[in-house]
PDB file of N, CA and C in Angstrom:
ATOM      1  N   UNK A   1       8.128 -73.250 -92.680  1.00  0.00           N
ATOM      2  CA  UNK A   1       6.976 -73.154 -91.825  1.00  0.00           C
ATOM      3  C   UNK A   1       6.885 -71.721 -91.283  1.00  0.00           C
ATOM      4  N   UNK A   2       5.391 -71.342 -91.205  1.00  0.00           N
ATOM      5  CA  UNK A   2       5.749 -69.556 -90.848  1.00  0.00           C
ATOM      6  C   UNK A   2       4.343 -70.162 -89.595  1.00  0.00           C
ATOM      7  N   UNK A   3       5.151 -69.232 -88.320  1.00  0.00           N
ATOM      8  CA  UNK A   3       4.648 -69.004 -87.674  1.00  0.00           C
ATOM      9  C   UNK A   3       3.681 -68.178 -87.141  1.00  0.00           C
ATOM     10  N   UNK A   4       2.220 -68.206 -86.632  1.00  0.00           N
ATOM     11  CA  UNK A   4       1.577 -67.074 -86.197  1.00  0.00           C
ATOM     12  C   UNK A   4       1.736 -67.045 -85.050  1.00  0.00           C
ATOM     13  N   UNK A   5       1.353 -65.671 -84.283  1.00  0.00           N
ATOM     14  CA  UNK A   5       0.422 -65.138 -83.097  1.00  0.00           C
ATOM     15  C   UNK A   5      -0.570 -65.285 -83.423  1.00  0.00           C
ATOM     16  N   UNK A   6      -1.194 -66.112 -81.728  1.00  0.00           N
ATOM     17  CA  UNK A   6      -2.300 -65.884 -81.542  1.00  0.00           C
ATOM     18  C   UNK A   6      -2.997 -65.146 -80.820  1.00  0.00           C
ATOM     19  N   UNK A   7      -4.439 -65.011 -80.977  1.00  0.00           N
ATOM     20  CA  UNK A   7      -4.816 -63.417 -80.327  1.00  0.00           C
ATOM     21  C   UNK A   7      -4.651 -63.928 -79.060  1.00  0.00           C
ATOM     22  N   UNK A   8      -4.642 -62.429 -78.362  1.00  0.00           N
ATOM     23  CA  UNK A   8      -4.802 -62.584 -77.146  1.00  0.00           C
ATOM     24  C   UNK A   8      -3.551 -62.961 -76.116  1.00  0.00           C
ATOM     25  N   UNK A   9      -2.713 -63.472 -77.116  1.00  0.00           N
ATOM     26  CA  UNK A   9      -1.036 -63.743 -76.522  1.00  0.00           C
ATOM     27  C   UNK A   9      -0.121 -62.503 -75.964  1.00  0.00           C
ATOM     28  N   UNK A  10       0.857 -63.021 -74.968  1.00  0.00           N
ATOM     29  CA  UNK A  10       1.327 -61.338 -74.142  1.00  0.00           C
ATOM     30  C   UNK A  10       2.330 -61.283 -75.834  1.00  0.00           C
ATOM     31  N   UNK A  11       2.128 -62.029 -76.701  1.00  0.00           N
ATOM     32  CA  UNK A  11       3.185 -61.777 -78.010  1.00  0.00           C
ATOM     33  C   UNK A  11       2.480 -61.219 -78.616  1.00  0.00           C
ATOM     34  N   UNK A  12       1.557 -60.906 -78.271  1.00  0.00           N
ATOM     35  CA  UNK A  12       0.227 -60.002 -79.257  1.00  0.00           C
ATOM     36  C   UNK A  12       0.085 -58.562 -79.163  1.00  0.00           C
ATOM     37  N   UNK A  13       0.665 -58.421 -77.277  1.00  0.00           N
ATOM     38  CA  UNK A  13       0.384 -56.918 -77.010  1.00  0.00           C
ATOM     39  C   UNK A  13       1.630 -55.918 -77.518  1.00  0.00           C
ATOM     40  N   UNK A  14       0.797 -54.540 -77.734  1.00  0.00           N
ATOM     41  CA  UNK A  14       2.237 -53.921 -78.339  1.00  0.00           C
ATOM     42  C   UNK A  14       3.619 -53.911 -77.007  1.00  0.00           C
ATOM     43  N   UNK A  15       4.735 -53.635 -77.241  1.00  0.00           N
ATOM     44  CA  UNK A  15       5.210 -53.009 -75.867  1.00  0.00           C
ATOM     45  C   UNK A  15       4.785 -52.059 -74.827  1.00  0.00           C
ATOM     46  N   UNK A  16       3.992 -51.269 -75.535  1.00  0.00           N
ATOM     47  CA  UNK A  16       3.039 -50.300 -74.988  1.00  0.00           C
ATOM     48  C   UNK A  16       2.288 -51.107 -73.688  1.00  0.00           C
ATOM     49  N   UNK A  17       1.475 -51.661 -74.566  1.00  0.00           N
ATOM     50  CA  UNK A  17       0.289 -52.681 -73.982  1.00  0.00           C
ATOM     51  C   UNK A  17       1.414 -53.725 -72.449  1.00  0.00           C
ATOM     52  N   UNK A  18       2.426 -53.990 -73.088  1.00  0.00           N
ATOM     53  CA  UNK A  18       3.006 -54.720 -72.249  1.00  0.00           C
ATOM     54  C   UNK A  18       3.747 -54.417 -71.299  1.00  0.00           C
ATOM     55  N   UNK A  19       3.563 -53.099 -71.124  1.00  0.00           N
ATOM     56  CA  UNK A  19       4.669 -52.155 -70.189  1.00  0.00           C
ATOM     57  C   UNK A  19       3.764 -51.683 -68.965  1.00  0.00           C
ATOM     58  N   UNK A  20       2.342 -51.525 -69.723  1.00  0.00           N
ATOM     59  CA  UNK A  20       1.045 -51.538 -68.814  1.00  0.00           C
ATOM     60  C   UNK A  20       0.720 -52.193 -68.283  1.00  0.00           C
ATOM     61  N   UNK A  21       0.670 -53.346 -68.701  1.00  0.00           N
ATOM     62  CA  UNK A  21       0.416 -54.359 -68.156  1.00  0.00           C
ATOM     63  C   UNK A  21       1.136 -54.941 -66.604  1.00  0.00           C
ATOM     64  N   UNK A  22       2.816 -54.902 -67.047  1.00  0.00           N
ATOM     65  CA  UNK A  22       3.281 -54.741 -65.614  1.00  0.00           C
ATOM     66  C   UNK A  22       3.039 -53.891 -64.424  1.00  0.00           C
ATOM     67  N   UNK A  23       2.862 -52.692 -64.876  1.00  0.00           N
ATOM     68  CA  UNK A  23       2.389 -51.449 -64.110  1.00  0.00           C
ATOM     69  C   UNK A  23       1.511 -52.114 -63.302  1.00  0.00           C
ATOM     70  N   UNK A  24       0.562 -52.342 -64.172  1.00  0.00           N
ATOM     71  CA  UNK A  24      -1.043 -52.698 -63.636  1.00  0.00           C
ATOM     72  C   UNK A  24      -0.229 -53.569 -61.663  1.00  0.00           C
ATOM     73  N   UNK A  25       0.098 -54.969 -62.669  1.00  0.00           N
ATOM     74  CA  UNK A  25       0.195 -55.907 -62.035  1.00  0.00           C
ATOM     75  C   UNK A  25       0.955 -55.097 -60.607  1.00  0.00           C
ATOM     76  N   UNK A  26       2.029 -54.355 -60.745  1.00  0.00           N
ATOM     77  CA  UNK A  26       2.787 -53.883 -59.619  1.00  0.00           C
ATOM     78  C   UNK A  26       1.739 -53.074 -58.623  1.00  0.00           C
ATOM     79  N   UNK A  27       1.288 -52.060 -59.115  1.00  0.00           N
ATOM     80  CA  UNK A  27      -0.005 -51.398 -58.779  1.00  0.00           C
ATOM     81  C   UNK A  27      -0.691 -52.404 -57.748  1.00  0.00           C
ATOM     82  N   UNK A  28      -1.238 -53.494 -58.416  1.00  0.00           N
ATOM     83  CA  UNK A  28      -2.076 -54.552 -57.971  1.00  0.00           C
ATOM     84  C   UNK A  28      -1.846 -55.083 -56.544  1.00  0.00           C
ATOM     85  N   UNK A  29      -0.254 -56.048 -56.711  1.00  0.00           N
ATOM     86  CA  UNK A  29       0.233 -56.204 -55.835  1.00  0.00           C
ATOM     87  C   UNK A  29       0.632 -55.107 -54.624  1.00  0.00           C
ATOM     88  N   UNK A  30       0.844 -54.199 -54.628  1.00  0.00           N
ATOM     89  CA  UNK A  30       0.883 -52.913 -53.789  1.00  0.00           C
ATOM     90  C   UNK A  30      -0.357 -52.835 -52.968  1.00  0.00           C
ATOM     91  N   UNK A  31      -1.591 -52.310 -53.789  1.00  0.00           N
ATOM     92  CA  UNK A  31      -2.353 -52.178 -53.358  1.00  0.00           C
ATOM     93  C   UNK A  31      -2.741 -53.439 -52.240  1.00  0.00           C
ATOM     94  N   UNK A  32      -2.616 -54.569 -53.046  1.00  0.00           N
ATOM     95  CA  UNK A  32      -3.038 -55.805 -52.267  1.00  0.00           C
ATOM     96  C   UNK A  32      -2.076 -55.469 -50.518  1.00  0.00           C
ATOM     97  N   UNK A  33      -1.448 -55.588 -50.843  1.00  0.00           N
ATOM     98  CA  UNK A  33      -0.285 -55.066 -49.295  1.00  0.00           C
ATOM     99  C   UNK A  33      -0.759 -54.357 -48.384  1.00  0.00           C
ATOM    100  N   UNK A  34      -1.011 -52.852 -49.268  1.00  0.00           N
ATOM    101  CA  UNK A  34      -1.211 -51.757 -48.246  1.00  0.00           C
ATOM    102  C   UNK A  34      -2.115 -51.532 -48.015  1.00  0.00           C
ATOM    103  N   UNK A  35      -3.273 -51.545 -49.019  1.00  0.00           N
ATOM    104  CA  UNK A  35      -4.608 -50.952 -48.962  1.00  0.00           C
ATOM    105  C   UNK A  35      -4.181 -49.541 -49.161  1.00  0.00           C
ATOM    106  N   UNK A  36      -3.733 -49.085 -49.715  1.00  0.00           N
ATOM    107  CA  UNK A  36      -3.148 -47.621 -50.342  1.00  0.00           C
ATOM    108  C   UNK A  36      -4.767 -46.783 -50.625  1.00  0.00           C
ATOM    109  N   UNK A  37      -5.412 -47.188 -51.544  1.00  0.00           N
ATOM    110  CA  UNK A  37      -6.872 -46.468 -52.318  1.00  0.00           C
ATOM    111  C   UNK A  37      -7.555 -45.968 -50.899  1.00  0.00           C
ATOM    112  N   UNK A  38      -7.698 -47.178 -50.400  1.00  0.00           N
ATOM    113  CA  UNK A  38      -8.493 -47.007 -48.658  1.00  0.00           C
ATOM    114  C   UNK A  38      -7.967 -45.969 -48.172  1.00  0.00           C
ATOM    115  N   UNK A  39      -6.389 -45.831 -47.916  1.00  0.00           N
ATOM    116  CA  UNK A  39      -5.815 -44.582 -46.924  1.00  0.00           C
ATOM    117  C   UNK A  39      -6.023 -43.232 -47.490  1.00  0.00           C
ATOM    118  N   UNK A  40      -5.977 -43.424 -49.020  1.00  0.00           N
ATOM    119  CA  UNK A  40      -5.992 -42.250 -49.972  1.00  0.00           C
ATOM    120  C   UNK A  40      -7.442 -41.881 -49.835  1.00  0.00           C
ATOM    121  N   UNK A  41      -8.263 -42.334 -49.991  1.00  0.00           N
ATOM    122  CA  UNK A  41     -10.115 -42.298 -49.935  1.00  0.00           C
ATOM    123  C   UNK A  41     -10.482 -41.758 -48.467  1.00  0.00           C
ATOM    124  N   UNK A  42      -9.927 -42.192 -47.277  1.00  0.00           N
ATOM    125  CA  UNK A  42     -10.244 -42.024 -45.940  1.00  0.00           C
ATOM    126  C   UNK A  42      -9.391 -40.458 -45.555  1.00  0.00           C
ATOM    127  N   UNK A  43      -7.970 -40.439 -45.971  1.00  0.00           N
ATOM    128  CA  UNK A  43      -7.474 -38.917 -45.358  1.00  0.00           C
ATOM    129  C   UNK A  43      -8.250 -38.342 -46.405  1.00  0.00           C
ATOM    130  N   UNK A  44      -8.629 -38.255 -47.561  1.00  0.00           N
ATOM    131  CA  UNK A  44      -9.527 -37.138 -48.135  1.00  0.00           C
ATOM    132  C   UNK A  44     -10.452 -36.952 -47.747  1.00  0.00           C
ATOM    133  N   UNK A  45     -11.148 -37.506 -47.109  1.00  0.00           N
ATOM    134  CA  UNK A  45     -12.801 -37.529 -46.709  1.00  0.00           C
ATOM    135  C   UNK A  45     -12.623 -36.749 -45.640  1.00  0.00           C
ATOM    136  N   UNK A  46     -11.481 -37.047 -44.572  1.00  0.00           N
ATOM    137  CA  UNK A  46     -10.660 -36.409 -43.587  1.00  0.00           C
ATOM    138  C   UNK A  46     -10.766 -34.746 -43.381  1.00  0.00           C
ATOM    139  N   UNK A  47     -10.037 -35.039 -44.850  1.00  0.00           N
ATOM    140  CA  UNK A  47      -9.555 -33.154 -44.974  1.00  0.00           C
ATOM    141  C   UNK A  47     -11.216 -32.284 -45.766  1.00  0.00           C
ATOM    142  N   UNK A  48     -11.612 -33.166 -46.301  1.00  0.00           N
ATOM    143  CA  UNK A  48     -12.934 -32.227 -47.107  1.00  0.00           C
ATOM    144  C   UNK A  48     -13.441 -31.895 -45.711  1.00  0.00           C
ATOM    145  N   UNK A  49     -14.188 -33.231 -45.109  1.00  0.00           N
ATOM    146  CA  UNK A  49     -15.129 -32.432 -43.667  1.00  0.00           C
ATOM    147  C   UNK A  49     -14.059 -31.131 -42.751  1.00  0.00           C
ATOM    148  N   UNK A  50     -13.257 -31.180 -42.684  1.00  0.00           N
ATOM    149  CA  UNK A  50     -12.021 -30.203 -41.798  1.00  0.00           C
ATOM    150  C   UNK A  50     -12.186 -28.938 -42.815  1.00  0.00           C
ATOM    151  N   UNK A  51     -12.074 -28.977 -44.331  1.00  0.00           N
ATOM    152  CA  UNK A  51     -12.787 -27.881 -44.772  1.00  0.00           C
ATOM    153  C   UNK A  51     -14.061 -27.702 -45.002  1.00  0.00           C
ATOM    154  N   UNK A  52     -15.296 -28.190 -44.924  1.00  0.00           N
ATOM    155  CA  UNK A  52     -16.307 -27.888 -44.669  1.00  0.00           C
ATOM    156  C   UNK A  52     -17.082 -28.082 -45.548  1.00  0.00           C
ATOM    157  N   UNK A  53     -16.683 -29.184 -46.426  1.00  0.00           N
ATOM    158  CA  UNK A  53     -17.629 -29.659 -47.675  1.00  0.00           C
ATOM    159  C   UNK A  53     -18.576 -30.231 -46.987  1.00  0.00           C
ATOM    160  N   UNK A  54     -19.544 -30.105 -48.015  1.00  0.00           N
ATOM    161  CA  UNK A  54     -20.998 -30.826 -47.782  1.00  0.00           C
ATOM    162  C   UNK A  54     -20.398 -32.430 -47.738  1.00  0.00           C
ATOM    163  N   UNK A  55     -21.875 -32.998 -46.699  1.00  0.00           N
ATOM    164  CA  UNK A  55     -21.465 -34.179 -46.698  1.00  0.00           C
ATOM    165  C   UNK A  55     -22.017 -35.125 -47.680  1.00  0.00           C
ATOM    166  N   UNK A  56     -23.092 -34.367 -48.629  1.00  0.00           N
ATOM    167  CA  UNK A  56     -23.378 -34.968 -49.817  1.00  0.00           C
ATOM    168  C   UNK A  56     -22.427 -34.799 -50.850  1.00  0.00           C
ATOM    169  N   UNK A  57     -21.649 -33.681 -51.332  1.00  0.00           N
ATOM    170  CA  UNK A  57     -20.928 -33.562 -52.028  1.00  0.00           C
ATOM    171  C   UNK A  57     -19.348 -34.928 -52.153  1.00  0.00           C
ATOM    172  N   UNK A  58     -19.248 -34.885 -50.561  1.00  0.00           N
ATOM    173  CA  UNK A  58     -18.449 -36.082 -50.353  1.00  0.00           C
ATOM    174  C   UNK A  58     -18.682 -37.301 -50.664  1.00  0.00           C
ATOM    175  N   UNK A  59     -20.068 -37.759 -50.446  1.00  0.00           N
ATOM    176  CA  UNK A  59     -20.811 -38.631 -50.765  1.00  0.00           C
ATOM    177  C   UNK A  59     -20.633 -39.242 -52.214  1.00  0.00           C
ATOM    178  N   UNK A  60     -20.821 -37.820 -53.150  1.00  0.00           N
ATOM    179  CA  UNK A  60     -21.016 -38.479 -54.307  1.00  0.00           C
ATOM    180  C   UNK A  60     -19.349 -38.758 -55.228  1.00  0.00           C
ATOM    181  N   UNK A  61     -18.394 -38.042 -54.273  1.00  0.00           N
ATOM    182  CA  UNK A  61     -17.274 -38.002 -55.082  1.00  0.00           C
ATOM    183  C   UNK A  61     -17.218 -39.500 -54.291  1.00  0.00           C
ATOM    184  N   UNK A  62     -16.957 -40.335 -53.184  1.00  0.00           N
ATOM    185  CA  UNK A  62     -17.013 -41.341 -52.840  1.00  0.00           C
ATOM    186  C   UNK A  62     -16.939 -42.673 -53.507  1.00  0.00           C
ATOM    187  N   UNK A  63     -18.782 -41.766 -54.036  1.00  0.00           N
ATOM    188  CA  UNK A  63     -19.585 -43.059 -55.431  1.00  0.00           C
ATOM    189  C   UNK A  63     -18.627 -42.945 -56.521  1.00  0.00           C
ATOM    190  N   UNK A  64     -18.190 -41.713 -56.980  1.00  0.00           N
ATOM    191  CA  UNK A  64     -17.178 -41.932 -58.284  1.00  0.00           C
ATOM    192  C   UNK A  64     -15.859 -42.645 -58.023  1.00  0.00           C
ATOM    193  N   UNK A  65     -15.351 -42.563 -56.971  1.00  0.00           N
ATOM    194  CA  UNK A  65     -14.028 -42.978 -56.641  1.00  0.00           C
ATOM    195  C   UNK A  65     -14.308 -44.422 -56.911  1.00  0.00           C
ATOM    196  N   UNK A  66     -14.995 -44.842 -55.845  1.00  0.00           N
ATOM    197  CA  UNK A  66     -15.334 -46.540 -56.137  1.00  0.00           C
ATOM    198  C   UNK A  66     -15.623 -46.858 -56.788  1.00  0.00           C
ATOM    199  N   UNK A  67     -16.132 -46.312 -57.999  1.00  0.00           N
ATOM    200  CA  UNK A  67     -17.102 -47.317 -59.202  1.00  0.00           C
ATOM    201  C   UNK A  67     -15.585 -47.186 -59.801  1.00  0.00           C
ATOM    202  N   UNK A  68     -14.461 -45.757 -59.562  1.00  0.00           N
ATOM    203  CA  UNK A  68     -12.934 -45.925 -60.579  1.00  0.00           C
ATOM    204  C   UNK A  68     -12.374 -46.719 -60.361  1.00  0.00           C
ATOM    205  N   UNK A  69     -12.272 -47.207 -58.583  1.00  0.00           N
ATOM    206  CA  UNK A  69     -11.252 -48.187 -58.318  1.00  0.00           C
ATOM    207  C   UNK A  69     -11.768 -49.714 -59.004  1.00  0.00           C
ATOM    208  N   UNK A  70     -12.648 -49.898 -58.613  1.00  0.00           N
ATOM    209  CA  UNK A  70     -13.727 -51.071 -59.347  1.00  0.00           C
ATOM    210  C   UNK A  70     -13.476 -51.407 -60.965  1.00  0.00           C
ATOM    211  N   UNK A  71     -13.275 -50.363 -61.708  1.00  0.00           N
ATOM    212  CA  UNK A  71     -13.017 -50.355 -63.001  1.00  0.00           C
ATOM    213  C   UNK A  71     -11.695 -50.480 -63.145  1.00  0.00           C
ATOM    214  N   UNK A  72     -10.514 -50.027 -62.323  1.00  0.00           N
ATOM    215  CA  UNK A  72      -9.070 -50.131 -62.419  1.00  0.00           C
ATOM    216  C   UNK A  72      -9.068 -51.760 -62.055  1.00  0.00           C
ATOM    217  N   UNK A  73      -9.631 -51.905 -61.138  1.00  0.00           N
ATOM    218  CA  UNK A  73      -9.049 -53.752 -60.161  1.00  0.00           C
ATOM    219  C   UNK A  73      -9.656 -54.475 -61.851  1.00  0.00           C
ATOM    220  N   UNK A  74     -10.890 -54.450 -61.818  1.00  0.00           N
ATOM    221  CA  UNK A  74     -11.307 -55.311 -63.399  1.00  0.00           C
ATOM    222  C   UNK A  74     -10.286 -55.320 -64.427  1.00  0.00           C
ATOM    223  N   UNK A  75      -9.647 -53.954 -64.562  1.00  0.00           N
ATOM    224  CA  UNK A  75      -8.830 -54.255 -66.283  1.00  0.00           C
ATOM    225  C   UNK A  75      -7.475 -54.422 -65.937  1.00  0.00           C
ATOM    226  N   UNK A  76      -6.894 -54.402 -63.984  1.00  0.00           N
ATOM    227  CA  UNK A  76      -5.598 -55.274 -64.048  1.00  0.00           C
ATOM    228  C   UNK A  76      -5.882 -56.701 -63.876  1.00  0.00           C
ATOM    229  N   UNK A  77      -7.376 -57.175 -63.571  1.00  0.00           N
ATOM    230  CA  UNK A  77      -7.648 -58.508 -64.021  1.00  0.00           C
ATOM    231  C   UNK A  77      -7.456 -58.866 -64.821  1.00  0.00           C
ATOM    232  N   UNK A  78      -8.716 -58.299 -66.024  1.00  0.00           N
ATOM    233  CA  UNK A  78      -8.155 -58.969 -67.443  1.00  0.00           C
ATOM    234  C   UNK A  78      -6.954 -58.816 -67.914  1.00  0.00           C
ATOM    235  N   UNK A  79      -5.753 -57.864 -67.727  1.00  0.00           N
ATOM    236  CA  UNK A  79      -4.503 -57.971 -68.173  1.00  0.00           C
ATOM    237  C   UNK A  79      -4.131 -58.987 -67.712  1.00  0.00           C
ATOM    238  N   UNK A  80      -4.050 -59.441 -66.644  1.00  0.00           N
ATOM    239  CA  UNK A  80      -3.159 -60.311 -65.864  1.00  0.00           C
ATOM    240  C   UNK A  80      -4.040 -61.666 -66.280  1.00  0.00           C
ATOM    241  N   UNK A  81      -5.151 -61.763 -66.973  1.00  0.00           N
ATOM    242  CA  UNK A  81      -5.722 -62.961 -67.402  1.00  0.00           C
ATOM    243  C   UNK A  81      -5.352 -62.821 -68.606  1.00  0.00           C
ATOM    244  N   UNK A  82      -5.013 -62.046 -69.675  1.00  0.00           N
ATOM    245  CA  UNK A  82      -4.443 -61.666 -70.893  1.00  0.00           C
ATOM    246  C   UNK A  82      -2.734 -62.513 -70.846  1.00  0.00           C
ATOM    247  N   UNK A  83      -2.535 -62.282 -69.812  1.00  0.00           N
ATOM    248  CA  UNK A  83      -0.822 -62.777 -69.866  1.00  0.00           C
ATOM    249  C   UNK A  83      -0.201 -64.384 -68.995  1.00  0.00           C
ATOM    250  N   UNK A  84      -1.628 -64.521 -68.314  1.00  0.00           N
ATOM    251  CA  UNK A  84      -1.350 -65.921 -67.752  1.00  0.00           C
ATOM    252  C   UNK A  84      -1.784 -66.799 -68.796  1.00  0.00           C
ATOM    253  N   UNK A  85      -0.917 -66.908 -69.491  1.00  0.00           N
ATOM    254  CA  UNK A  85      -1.001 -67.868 -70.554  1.00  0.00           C
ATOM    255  C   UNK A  85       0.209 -69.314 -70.485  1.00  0.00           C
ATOM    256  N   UNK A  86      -0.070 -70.035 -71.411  1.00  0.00           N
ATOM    257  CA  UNK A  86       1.377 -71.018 -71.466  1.00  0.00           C
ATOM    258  C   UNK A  86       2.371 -70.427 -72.392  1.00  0.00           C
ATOM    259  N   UNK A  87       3.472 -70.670 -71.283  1.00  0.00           N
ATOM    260  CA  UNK A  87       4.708 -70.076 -71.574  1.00  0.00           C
ATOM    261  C   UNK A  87       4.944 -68.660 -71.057  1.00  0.00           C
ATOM    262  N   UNK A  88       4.119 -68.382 -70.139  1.00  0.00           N
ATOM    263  CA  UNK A  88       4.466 -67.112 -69.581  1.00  0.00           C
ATOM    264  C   UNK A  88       4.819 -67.332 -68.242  1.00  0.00           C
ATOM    265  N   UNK A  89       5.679 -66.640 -67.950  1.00  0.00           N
ATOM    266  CA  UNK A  89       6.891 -66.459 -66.469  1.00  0.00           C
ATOM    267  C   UNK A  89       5.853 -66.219 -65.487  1.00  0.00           C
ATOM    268  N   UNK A  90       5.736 -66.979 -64.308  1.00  0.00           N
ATOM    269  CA  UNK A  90       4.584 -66.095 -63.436  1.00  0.00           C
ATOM    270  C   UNK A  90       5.636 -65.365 -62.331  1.00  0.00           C
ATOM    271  N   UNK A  91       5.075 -64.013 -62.075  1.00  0.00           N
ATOM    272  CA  UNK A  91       5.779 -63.744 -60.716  1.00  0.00           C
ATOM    273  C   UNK A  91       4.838 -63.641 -59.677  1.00  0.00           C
ATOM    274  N   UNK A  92       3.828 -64.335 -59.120  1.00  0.00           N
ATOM    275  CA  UNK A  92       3.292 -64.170 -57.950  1.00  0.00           C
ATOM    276  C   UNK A  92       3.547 -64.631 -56.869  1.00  0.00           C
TER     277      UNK A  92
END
């Protein structure tokens, strides 16, 4: 009898893929704790006005930051929906 993988299984991802994947998740959980992005987003905004950036210029780096963090939280979702599978260890 020969066995497959199926897609989408954490037996599917390379080690690569699966080394990221923890990252993600640690990342995740962290963030969830501290609110880290928030402190990081707020002392910068901090220090730009103290040097004298425009407050549109701040503005728009703002909009980019959030649409990044937004795009980071989504793809440690789908990883972490990629690996909650049966037969996988949960650590939450």
């Amino acid at each position: 009898m020969t066995l497959t993988k199926r897609p989408n299984t954490p037996e599917s991802l390379s080690p690569d893929d699966r080394m990221e994947a923890i990252a993600r998740g640690v990342e995740a959980r962290f963030e969830e704790r501290t609110g880290y992005s928030k402190k990081i987003n707020q002392e910068t905004v901090d220090i730009a006005r103290a040097m004298g950036v425009p407050g549109r210029e701040i503005e728009k780096w703002m909009n980019r930051r959030t649409e990044l963090i937004a795009s980071e939280e989504a793809r440690i979702k789908e990883i972490k929906a990629r690996l909650d599978g049966p037969g996988v260890k949960s650590y939450a």
